[in-house]
C-alpha atoms as a PDB file:
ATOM      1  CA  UNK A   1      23.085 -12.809  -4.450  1.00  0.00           C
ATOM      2  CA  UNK A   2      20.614 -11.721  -7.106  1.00  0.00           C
ATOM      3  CA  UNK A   3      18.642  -9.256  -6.638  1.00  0.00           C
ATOM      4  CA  UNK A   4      14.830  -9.720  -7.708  1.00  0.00           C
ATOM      5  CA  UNK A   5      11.428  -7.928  -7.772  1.00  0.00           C
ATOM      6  CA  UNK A   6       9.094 -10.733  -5.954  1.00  0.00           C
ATOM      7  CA  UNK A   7       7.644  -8.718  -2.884  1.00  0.00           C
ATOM      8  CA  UNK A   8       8.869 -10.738   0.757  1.00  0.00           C
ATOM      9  CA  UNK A   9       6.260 -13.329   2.004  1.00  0.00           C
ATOM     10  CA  UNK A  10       4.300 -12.148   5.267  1.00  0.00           C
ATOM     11  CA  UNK A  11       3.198  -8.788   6.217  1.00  0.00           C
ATOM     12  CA  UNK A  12       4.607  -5.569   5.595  1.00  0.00           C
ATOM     13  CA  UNK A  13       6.846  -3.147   8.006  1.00  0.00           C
ATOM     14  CA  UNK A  14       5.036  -0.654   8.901  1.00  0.00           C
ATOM     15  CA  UNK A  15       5.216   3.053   7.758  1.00  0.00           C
ATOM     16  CA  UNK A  16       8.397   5.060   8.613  1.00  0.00           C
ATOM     17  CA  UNK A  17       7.718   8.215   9.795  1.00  0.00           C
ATOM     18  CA  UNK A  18       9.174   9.823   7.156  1.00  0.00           C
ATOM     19  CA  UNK A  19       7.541   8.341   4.558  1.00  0.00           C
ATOM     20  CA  UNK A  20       5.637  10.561   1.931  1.00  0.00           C
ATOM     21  CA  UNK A  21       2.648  10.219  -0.337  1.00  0.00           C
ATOM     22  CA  UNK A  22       3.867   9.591  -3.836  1.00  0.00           C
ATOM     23  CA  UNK A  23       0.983  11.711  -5.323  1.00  0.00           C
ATOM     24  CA  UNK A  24       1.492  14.892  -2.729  1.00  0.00           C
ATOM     25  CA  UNK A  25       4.212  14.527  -0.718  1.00  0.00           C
ATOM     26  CA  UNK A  26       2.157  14.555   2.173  1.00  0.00           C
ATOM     27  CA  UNK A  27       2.808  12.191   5.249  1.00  0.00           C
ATOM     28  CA  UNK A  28       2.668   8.637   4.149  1.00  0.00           C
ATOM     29  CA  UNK A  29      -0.316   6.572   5.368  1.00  0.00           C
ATOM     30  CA  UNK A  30      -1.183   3.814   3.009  1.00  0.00           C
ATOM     31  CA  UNK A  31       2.016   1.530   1.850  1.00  0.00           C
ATOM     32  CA  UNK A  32       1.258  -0.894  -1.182  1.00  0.00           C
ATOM     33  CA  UNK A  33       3.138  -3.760  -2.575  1.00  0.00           C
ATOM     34  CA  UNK A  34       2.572  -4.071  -6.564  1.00  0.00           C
ATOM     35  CA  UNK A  35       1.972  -7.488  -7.967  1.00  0.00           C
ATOM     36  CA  UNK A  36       5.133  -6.586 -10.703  1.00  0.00           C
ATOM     37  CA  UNK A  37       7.423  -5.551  -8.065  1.00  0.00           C
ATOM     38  CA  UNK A  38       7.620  -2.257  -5.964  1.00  0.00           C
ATOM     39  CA  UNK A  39       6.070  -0.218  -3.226  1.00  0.00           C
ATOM     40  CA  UNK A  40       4.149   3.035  -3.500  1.00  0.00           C
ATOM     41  CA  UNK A  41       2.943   4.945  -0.865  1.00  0.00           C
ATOM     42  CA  UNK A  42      -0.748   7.234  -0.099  1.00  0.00           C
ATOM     43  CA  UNK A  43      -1.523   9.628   1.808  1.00  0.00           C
ATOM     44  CA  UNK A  44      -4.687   9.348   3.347  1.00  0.00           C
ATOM     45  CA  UNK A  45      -6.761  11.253   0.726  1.00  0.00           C
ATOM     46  CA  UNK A  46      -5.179   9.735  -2.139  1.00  0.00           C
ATOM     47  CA  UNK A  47      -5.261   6.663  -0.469  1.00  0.00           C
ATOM     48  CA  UNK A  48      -8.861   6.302   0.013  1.00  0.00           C
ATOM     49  CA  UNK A  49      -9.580   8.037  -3.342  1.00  0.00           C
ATOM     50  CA  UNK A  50      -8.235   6.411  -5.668  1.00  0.00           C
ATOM     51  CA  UNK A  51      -9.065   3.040  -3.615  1.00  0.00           C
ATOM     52  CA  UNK A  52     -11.129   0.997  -6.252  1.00  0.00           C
ATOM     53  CA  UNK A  53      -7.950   1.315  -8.980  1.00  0.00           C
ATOM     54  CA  UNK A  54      -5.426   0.684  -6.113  1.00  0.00           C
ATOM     55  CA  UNK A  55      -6.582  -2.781  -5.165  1.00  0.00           C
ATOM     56  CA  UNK A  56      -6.202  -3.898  -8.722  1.00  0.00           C
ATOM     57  CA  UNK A  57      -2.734  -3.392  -8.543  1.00  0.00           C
ATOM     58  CA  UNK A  58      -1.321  -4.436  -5.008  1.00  0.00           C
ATOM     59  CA  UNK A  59      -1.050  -7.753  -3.839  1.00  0.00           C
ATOM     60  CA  UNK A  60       0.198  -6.453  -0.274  1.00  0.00           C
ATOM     61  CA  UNK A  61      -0.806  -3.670   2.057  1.00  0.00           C
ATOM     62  CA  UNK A  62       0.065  -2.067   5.068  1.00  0.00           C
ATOM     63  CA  UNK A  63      -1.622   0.831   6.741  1.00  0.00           C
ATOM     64  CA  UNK A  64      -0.779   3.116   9.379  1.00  0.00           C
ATOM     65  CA  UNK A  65      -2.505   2.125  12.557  1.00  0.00           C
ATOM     66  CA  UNK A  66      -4.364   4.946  12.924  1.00  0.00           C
ATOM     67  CA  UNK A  67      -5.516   5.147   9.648  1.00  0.00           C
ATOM     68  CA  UNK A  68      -8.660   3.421   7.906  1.00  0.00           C
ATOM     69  CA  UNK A  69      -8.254   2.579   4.421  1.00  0.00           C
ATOM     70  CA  UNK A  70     -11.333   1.972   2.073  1.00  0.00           C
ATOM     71  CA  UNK A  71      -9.687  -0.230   0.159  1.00  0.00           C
ATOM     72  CA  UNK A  72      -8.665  -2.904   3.002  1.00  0.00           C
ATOM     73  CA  UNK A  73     -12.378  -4.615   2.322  1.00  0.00           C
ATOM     74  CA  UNK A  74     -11.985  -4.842  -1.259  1.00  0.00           C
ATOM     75  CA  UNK A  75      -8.575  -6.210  -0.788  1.00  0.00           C
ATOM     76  CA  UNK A  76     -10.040  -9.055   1.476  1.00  0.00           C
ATOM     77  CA  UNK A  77     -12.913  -9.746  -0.805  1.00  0.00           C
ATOM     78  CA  UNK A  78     -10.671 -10.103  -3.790  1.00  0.00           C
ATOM     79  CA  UNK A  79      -9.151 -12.798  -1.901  1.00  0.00           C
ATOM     80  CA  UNK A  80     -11.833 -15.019  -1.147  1.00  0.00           C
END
């Protein structure tokens, strides 16, 4: 099989529990799927922070349940 970079259709798994923030290390709470390939994962801060830039990049999120990302409404918007 060969392996490739295109992101799996549907939704996302959801955050493991120990998955960290690429930026801080802190607990994981935003997990994005880039439109070239590859995940990165946000804390909440970072994730809501740096919001505006992340949507530009991701074609996928997925967000822990508990957690309300700014970004989400952009994401959906961007869509339409």
């Amino acid at each position: 099989m060969t392996p490739t970079l295109t992101p799996p259709a549907g939704n996302l798994a959801g955050l493991a529990a120990d998955e960290r923030c690429d930026r801080c290390n802190a607990a994981g709470k935003l997990r994005l799927t880039l439109a070239g390939g590859g995940d990165l994962v946000f804390c909440g801060h970072h994730a809501n922070r740096y919001a505006e830039d992340l949507v530009k990049i991701a074609v996928q999120f997925s967000a822990d349940p508990e957690f309300t990302w700014r970004g989400a409404n952009m994401m959906s918007n961007s869509s339409n």
